[in-house]
N, C-alpha and C. Protein backbone atom coordinates (compact mmCIF):
# COMPACT_ATOMS: atom_id res chain seq x y z
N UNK A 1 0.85 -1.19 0.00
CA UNK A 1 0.00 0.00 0.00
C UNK A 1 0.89 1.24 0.00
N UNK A 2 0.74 2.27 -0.36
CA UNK A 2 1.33 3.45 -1.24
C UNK A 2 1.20 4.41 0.23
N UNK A 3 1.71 5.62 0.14
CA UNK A 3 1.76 6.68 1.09
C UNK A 3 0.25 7.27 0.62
N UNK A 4 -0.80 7.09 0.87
CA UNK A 4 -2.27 7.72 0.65
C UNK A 4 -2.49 7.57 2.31
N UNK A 5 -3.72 8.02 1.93
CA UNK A 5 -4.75 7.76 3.12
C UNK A 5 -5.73 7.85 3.10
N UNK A 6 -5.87 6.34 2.38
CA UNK A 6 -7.73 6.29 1.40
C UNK A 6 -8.90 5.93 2.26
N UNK A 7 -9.99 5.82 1.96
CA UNK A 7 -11.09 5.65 2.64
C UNK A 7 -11.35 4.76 3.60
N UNK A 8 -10.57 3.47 2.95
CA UNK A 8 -11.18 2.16 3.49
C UNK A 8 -10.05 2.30 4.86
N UNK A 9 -9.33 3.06 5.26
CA UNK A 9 -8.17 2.92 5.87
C UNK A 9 -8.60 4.19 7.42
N UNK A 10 -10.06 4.82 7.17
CA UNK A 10 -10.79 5.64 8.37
C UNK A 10 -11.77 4.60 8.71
N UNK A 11 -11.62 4.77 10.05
CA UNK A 11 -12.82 4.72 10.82
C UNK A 11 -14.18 5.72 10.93
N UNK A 12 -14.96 5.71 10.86
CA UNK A 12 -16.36 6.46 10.57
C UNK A 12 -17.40 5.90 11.35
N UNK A 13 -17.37 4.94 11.47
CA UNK A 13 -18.44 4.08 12.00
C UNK A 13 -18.68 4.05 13.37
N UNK A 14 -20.44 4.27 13.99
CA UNK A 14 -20.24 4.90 15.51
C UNK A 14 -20.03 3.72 16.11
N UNK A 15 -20.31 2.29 15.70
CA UNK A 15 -20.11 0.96 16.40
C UNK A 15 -18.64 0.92 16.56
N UNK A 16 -18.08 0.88 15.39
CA UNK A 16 -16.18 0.75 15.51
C UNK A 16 -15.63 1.88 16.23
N UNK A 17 -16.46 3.05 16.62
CA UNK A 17 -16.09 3.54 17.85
C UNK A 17 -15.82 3.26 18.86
N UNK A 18 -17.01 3.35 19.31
CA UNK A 18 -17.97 2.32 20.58
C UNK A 18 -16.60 1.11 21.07
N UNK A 19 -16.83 0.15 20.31
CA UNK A 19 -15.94 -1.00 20.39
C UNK A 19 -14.61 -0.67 20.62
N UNK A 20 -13.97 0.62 19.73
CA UNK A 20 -12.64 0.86 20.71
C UNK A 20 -12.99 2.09 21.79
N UNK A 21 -13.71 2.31 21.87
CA UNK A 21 -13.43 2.97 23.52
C UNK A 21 -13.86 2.24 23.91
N UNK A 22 -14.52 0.58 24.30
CA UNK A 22 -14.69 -0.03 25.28
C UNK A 22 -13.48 -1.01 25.40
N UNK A 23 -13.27 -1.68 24.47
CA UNK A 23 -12.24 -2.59 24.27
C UNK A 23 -10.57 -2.69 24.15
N UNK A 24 -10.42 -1.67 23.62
CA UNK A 24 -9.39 -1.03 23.12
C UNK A 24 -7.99 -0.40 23.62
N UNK A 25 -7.13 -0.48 24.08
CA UNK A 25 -6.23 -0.10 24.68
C UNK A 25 -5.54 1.09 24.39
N UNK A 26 -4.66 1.75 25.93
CA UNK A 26 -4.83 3.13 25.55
C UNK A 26 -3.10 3.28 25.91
N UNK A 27 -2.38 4.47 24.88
CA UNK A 27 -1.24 4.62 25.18
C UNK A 27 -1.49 6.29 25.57
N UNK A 28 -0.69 7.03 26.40
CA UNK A 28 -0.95 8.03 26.60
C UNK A 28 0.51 8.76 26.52
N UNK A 29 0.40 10.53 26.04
CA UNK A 29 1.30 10.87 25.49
C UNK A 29 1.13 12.26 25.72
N UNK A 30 1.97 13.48 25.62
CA UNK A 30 2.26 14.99 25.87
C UNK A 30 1.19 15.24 25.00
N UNK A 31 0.82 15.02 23.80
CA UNK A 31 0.20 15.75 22.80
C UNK A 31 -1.08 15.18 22.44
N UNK A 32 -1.06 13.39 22.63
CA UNK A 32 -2.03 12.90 22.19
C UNK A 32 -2.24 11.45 22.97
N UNK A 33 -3.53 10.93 23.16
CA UNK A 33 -3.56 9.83 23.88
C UNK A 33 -3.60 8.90 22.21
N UNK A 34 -3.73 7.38 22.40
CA UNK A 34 -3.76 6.46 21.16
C UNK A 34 -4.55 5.27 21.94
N UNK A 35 -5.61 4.81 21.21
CA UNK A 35 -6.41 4.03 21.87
C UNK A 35 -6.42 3.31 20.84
N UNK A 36 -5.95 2.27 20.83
CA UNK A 36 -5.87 0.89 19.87
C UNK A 36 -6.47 -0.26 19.93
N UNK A 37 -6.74 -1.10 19.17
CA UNK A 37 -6.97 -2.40 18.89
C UNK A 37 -6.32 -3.66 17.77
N UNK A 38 -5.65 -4.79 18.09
CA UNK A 38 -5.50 -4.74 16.67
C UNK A 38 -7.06 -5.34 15.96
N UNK A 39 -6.49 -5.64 14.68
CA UNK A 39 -7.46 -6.04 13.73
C UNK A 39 -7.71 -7.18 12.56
N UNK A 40 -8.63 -7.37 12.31
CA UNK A 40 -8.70 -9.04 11.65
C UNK A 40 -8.67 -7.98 9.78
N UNK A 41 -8.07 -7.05 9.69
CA UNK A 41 -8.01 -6.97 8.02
C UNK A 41 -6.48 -6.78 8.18
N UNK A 42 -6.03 -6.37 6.37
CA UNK A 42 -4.87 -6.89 6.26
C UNK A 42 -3.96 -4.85 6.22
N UNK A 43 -4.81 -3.99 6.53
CA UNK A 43 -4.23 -3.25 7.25
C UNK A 43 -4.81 -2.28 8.26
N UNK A 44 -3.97 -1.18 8.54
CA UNK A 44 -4.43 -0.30 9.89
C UNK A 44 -5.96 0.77 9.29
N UNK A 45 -6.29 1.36 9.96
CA UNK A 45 -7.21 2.59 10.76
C UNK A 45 -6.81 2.96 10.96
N UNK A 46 -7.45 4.54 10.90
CA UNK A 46 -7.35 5.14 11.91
C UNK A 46 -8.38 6.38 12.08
N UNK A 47 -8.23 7.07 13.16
CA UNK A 47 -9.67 8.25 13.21
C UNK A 47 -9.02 9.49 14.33
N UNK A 48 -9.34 10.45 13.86
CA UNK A 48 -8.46 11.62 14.56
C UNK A 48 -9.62 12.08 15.50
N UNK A 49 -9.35 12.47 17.02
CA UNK A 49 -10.56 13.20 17.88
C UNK A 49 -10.05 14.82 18.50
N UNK A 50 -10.77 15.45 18.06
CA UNK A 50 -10.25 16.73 18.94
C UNK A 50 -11.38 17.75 19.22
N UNK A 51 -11.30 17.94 20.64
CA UNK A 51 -12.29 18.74 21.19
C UNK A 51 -12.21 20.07 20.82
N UNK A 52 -13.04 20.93 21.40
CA UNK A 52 -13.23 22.32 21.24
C UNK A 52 -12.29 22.76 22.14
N UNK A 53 -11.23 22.46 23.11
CA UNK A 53 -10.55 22.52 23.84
C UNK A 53 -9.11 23.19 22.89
N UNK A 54 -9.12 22.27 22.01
CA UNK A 54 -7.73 22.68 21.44
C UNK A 54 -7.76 23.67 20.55
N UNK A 55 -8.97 24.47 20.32
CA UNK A 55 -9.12 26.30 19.40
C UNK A 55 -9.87 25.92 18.30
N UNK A 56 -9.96 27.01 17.95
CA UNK A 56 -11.20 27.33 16.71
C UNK A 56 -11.13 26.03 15.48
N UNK A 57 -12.33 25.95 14.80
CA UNK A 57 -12.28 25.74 13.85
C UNK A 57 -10.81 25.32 12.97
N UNK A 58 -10.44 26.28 12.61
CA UNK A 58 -8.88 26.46 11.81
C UNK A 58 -8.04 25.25 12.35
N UNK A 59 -7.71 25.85 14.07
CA UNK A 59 -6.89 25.04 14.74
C UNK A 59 -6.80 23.73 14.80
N UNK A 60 -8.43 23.57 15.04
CA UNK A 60 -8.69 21.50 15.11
C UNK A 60 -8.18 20.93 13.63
N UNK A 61 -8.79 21.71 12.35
CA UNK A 61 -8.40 21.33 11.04
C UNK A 61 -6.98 21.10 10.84
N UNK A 62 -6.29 22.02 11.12
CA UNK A 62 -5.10 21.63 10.84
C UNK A 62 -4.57 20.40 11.66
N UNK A 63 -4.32 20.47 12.91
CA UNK A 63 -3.97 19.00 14.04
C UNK A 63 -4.67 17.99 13.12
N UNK A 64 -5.73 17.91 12.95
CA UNK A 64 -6.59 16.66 12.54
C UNK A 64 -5.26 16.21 11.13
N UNK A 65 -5.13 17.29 10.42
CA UNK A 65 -4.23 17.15 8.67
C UNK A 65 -2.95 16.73 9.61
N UNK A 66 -2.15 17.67 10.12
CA UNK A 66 -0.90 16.93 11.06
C UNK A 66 -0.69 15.17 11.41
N UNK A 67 -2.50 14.72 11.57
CA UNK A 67 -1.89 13.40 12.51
C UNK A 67 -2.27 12.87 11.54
N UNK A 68 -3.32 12.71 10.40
CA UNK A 68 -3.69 12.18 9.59
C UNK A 68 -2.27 12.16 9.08
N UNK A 69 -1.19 12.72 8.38
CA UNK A 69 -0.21 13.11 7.87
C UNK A 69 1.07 11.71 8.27
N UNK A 70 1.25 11.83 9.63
CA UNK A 70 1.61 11.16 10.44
C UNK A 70 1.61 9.67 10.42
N UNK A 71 0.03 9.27 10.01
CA UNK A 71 0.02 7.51 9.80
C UNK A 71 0.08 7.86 8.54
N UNK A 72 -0.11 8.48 7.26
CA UNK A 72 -0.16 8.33 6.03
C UNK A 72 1.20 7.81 5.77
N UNK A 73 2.34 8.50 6.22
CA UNK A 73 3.36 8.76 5.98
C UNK A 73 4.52 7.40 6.83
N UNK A 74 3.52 7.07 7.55
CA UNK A 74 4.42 6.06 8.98
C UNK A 74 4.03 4.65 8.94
N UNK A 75 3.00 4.59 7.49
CA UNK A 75 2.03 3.35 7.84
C UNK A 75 3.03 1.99 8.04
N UNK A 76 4.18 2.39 7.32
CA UNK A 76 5.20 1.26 6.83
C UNK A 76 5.45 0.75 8.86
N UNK A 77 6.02 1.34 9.54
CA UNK A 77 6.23 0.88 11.00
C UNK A 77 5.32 0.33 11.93
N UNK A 78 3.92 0.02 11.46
CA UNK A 78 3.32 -0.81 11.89
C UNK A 78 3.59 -2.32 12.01
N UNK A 79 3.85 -3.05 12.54
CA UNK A 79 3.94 -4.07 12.95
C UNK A 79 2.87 -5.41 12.74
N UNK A 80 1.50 -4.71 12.56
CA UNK A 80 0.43 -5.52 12.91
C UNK A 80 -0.80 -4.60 12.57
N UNK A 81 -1.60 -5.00 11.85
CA UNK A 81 -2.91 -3.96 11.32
C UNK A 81 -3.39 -3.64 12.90
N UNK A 82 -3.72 -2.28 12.62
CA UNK A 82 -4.26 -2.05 13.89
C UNK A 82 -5.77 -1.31 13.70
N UNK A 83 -6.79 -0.88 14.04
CA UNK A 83 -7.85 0.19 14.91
C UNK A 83 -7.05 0.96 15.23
N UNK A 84 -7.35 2.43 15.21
CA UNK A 84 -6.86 3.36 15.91
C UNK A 84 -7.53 4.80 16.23
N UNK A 85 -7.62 4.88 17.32
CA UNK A 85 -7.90 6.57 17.49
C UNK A 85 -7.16 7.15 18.11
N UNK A 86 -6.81 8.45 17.49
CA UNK A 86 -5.80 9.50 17.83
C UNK A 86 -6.63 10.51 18.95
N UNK A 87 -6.51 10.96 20.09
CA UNK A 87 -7.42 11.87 20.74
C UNK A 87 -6.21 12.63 21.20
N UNK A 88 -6.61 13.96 20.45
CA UNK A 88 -5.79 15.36 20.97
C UNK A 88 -5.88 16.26 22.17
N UNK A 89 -4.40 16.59 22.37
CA UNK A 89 -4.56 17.33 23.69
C UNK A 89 -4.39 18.65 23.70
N UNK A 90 -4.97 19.52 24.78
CA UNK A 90 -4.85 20.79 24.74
C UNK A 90 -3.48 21.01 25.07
N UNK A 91 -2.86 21.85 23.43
CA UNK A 91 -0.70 22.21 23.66
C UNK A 91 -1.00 21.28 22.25
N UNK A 92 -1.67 20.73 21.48
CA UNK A 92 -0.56 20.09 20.50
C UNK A 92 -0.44 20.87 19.58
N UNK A 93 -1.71 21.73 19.52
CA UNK A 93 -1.46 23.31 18.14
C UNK A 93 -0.53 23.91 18.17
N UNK A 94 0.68 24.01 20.00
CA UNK A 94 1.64 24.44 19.90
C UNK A 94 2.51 23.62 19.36
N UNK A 95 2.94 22.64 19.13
CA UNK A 95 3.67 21.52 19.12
C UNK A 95 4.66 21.83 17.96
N UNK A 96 5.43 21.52 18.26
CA UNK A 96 6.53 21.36 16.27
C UNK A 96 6.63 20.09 15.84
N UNK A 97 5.86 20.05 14.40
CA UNK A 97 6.06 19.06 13.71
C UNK A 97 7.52 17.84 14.31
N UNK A 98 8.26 18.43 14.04
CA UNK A 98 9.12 17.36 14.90
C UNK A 98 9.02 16.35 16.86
N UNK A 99 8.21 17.67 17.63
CA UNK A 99 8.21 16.78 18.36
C UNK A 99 6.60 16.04 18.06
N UNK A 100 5.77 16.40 17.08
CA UNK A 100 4.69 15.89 17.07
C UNK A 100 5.02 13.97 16.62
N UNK A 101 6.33 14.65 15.70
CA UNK A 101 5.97 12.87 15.09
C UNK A 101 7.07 11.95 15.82
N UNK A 102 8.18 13.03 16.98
CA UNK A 102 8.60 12.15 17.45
C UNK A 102 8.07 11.08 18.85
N UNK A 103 6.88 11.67 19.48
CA UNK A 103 5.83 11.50 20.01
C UNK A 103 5.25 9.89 19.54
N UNK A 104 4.70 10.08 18.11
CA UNK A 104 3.73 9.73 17.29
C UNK A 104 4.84 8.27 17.19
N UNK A 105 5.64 8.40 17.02
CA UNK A 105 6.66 6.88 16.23
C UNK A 105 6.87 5.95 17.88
N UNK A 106 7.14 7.47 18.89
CA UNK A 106 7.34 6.35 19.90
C UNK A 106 6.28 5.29 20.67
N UNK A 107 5.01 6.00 20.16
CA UNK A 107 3.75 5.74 20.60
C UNK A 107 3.53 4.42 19.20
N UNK A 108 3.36 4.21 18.26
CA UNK A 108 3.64 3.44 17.40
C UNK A 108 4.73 2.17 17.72
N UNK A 109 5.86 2.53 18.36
CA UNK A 109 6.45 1.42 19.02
C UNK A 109 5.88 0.52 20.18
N UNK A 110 5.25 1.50 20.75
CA UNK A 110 4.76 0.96 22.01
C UNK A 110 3.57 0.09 21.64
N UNK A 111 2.77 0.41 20.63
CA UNK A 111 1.43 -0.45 20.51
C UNK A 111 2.38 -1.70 19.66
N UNK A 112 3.30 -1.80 18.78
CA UNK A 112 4.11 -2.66 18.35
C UNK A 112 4.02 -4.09 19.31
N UNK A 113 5.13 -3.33 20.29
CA UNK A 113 5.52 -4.15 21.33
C UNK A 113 4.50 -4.99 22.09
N UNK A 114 3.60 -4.29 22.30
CA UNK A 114 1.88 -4.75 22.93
C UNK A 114 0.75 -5.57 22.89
N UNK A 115 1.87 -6.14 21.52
CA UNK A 115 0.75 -7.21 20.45
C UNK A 115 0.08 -7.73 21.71
């Protein structure tokens, strides 16, 4: 699979929500928590969350493009198809791209390891 980040590869669905916030395991992080599962297809998810907490309109859009950006670009270091939701914290609009994704890879290791 190519550096995209096509359709079949979001979560949308309020059940495959549901199911990972009940089921689902949680890594927690400066910028962003990661609530995972793995999964019976042959690759990852994922779904970006950010409250009204972290600024206007503008602000959430962009974070949301940042993390989306992040697995598009990282899908290769997965280990194991996973579920995923990204839930943002208030400070990551401050964040620099660098510590965002150095964050993001170590958090990616950790669900690795977790099988």
């Amino acid at each position: 699979m190519g550096e995209s980040y096509s359709p079949r590869e979001r979560i949308r669905k309020k059940k495959d929500f549901s199911y990972l916030y009940k089921k689902g395991r949680l890594t927690r992080g400066k910028y962003f928590n990661l609530i995972y599962l793995p999964n019976s297809l042959s690759y990852s998810r994922m779904a970006v969350v950010t409250s009204k907490k972290i600024g206007n309109a503008v602000q959430r859009n962009r974070v949301r493009r940042r993390v989306r950006e992040l697995f598009r670009r990282n899908k290769e270091l997965m280990t194991l198809p996973v579920d995923m939701i990204v839930v943002t914290k208030k400070g990551v609009q401050d964040a620099s791209w660098e510590n965002m994704r150095a964050q993001y890879l170590s958090m990616i290791q950790a669900v690795g390891a977790n099988k």
